[in-house]
C-alpha atoms as a PDB file:
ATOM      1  CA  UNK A   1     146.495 103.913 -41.289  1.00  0.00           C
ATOM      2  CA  UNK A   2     143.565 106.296 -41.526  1.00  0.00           C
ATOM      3  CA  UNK A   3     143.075 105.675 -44.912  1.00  0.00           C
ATOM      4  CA  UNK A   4     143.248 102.127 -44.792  1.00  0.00           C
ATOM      5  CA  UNK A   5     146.614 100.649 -46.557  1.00  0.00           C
ATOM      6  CA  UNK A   6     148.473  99.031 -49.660  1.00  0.00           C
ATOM      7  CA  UNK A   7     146.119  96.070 -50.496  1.00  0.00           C
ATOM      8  CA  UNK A   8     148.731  93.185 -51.243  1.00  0.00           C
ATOM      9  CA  UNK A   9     145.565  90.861 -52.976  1.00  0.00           C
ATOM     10  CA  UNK A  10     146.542  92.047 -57.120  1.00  0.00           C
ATOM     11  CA  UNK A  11     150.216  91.426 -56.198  1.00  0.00           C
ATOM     12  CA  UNK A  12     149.811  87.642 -54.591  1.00  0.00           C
ATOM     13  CA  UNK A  13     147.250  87.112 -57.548  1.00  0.00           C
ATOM     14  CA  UNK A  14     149.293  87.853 -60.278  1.00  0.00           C
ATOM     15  CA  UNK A  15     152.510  86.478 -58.759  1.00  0.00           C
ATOM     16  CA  UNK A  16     150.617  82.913 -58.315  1.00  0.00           C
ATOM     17  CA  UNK A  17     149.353  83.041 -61.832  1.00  0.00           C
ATOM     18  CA  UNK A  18     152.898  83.867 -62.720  1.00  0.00           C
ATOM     19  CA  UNK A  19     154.313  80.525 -60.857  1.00  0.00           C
ATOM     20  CA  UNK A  20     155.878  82.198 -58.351  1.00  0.00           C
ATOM     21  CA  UNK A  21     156.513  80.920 -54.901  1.00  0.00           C
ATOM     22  CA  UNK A  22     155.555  83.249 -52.548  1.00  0.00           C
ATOM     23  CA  UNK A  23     156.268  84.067 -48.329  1.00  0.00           C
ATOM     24  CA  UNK A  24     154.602  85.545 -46.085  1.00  0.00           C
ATOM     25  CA  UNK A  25     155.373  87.131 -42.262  1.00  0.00           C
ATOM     26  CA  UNK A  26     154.505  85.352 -39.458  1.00  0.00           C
ATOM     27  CA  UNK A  27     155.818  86.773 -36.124  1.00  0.00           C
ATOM     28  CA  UNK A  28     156.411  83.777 -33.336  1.00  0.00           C
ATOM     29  CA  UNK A  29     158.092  85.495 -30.258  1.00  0.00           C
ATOM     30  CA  UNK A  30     159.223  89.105 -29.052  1.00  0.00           C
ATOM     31  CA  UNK A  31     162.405  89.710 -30.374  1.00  0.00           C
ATOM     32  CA  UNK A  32     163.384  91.566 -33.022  1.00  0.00           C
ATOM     33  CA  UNK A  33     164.381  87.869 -34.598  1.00  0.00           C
ATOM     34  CA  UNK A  34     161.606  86.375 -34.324  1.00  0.00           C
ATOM     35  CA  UNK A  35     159.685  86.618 -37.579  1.00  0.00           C
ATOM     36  CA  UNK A  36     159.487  83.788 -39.989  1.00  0.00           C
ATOM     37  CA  UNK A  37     158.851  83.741 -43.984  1.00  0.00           C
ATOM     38  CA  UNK A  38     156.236  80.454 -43.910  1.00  0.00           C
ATOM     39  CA  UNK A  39     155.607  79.728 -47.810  1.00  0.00           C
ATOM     40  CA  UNK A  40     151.929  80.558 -48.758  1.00  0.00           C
ATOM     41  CA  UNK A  41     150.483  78.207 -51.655  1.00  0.00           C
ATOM     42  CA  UNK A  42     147.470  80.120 -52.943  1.00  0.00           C
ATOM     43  CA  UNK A  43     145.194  83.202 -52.832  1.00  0.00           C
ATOM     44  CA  UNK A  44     142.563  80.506 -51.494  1.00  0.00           C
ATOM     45  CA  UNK A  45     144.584  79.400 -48.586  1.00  0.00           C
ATOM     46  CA  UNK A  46     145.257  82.816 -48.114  1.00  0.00           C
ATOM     47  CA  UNK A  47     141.589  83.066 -47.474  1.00  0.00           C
ATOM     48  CA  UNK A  48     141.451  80.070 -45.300  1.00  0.00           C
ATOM     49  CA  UNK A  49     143.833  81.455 -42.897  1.00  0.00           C
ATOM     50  CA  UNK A  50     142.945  82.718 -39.142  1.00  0.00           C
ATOM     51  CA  UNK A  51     142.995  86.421 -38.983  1.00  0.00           C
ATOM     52  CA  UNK A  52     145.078  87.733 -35.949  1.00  0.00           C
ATOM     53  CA  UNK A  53     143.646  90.476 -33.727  1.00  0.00           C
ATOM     54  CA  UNK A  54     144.837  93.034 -36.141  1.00  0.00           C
ATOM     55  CA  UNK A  55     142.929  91.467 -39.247  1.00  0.00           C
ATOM     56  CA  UNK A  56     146.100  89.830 -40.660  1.00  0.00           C
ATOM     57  CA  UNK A  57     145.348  86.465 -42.003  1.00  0.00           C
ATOM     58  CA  UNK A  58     148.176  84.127 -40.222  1.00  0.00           C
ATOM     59  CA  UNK A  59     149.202  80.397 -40.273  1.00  0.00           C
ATOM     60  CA  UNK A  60     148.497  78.590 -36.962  1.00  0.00           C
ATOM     61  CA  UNK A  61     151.870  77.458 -35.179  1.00  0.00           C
ATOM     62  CA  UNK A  62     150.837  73.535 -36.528  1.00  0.00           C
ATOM     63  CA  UNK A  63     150.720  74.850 -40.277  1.00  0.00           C
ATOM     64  CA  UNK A  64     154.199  76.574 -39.704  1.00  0.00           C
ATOM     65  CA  UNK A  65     155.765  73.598 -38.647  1.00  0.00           C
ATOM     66  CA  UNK A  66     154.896  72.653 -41.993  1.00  0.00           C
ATOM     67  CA  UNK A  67     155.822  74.913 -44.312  1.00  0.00           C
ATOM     68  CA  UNK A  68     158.870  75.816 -45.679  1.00  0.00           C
ATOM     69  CA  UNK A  69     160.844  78.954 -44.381  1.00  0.00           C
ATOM     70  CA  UNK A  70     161.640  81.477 -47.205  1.00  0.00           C
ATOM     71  CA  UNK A  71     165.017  82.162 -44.838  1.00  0.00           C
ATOM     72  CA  UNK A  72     166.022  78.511 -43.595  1.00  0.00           C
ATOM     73  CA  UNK A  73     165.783  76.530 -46.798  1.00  0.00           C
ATOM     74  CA  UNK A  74     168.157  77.053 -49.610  1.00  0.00           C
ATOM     75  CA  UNK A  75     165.779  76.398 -52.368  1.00  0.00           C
ATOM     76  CA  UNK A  76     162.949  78.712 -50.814  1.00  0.00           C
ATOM     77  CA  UNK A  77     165.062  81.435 -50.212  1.00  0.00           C
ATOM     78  CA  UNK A  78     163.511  84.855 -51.359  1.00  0.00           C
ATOM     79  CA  UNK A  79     164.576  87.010 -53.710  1.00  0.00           C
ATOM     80  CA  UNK A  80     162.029  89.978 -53.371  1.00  0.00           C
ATOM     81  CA  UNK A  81     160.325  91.471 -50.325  1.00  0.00           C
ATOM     82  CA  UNK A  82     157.621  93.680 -50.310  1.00  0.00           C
ATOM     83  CA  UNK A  83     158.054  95.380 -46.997  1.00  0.00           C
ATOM     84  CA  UNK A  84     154.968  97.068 -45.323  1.00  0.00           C
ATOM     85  CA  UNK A  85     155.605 100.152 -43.126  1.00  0.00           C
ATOM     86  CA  UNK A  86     154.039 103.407 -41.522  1.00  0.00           C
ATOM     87  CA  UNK A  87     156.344 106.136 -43.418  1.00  0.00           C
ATOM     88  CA  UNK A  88     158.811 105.874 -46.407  1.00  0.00           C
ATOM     89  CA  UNK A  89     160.839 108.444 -47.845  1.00  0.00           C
ATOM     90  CA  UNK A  90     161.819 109.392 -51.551  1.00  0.00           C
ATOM     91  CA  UNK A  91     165.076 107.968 -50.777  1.00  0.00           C
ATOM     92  CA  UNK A  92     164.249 104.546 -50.224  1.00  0.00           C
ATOM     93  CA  UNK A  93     164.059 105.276 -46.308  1.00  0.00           C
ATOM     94  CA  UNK A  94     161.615 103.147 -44.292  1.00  0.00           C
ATOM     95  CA  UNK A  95     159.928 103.569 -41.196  1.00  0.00           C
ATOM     96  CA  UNK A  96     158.829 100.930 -39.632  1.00  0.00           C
ATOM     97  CA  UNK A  97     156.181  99.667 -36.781  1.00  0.00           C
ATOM     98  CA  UNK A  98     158.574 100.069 -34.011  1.00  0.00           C
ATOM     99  CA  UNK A  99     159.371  96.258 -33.551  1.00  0.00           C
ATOM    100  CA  UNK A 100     162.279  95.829 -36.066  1.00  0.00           C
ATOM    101  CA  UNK A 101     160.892  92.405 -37.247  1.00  0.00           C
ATOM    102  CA  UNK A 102     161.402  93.479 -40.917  1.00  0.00           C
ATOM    103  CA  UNK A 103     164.885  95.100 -40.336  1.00  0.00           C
ATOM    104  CA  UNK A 104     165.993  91.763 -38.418  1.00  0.00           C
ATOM    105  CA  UNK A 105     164.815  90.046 -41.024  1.00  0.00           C
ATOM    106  CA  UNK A 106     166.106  91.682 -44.030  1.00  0.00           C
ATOM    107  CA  UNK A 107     169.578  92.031 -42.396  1.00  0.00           C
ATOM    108  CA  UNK A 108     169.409  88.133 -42.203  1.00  0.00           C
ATOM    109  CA  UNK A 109     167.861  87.858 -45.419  1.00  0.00           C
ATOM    110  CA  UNK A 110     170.769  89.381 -47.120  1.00  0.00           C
ATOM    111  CA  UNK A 111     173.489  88.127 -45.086  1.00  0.00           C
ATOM    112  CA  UNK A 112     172.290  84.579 -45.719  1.00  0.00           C
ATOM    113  CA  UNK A 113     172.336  85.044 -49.586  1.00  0.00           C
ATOM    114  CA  UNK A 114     175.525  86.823 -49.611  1.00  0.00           C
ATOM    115  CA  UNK A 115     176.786  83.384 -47.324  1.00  0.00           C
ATOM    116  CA  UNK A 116     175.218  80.853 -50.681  1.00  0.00           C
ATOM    117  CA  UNK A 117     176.929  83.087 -52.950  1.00  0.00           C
ATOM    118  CA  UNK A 118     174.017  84.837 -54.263  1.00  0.00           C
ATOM    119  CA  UNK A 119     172.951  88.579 -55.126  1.00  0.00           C
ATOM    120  CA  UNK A 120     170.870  90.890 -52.292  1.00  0.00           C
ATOM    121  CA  UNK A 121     167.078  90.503 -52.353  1.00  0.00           C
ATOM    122  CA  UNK A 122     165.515  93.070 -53.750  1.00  0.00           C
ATOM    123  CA  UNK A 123     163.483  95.183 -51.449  1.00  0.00           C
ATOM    124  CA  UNK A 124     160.539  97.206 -52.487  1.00  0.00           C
ATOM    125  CA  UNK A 125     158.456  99.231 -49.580  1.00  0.00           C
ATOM    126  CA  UNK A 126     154.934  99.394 -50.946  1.00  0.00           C
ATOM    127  CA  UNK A 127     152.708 101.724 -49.374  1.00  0.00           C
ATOM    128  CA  UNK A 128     149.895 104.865 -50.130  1.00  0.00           C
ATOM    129  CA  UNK A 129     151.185 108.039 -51.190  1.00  0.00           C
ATOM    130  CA  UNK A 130     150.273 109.650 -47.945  1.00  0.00           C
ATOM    131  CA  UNK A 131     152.925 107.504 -46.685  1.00  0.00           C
ATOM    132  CA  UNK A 132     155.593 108.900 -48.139  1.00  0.00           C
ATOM    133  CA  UNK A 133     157.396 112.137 -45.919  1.00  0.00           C
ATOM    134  CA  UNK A 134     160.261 114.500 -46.583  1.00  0.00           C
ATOM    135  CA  UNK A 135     162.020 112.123 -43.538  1.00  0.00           C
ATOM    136  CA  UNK A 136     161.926 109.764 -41.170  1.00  0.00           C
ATOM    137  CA  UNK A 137     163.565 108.843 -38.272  1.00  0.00           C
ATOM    138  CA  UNK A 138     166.211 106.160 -38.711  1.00  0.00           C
ATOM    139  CA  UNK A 139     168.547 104.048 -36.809  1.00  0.00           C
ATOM    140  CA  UNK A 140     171.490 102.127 -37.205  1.00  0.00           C
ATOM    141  CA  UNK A 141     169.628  98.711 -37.663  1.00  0.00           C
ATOM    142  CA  UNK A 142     166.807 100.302 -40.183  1.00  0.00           C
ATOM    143  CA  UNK A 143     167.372  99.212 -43.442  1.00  0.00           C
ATOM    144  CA  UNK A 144     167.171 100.922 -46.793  1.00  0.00           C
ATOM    145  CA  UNK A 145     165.341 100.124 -49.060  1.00  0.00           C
ATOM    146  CA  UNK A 146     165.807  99.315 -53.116  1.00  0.00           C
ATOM    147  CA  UNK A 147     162.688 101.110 -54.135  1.00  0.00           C
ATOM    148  CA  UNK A 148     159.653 102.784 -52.749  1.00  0.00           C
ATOM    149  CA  UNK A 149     155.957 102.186 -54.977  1.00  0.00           C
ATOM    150  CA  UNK A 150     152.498 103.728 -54.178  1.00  0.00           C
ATOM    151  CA  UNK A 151     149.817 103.593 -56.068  1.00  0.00           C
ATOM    152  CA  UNK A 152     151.193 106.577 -58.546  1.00  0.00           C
ATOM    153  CA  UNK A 153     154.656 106.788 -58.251  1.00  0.00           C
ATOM    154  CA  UNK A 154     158.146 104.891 -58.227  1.00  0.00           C
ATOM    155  CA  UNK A 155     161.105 105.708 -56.165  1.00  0.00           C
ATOM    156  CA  UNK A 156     164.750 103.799 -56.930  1.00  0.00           C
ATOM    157  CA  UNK A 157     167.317 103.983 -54.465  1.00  0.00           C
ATOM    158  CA  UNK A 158     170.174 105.375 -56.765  1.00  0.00           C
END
């Protein structure tokens, strides 16, 4: 982004001093699928982590194997995603990086919960107000979004 983007660091802070359990993406493969929800223990390890080519910090594939999977496991499984992208819209409307990692995932997201019984996640894009456009171009398998936040303003999907 040419102004840089959302800083996630205040959210993961105050959601670990809240006792929350927290996920975070890790992509492992090509496809669309192929995105896992590792569980991420502190801001420190946060720290500690390798940072890919792009500057993300990421587990290593021997720390994934050990984590739990905010999808797979029934007592890990998320409840609200903060979902990065390169345009929203006022209407909850989400443009993503092109990949459809976060679309595959949120589709299986909410199908698994709906399978235990339980609610839809919540799903908030969180991005810069520059980010957010009059429209974007969507797809069948984009999903929408509950709510939209930038740094001054709120958007709920009604």
């Amino acid at each position: 982004m040419p102004k840089g983007e959302a800083q996630t660091g205040p959210v993961l802070s105050s959601l670990f001093a809240a006792r929350k359990r927290v996920f975070v993406p890790k992509v492992v493969g090509k496809s669309s699928s192929d995105m896992r929800m590792p569980e991420l223990r502190s801001v420190a390890e946060l720290q500690s982590l390798t940072l890919s080519p792009w500057g993300i910090p990421e587990f290593t594939a021997q720390q994934l194997s050990e984590r739990a999977d905010g999808l797979l496991t029934d007592e890990a499984l998320v409840d609200v995603v903060l979902a990065p992208g390169v345009a929203f819209t006022e209407r909850c409307e989400r443009l993503g990086h092109g990949k459809g990692y976060y679309d595959s995932f949120l589709a299986a997201l909410q199908r698994r919960r709906a399978a235990l019984g339980l609610p839809p996640a919540f799903c908030v894009g969180l991005c810069l107000d520059e980010q957010v456009q009059a429209s974007v171009p969507l797809s069948e398998h984009d999903v929408q979004l509950d709510a939209v936040v930038t740094p001054t303003r709120l958007f709920v999907r009604r």
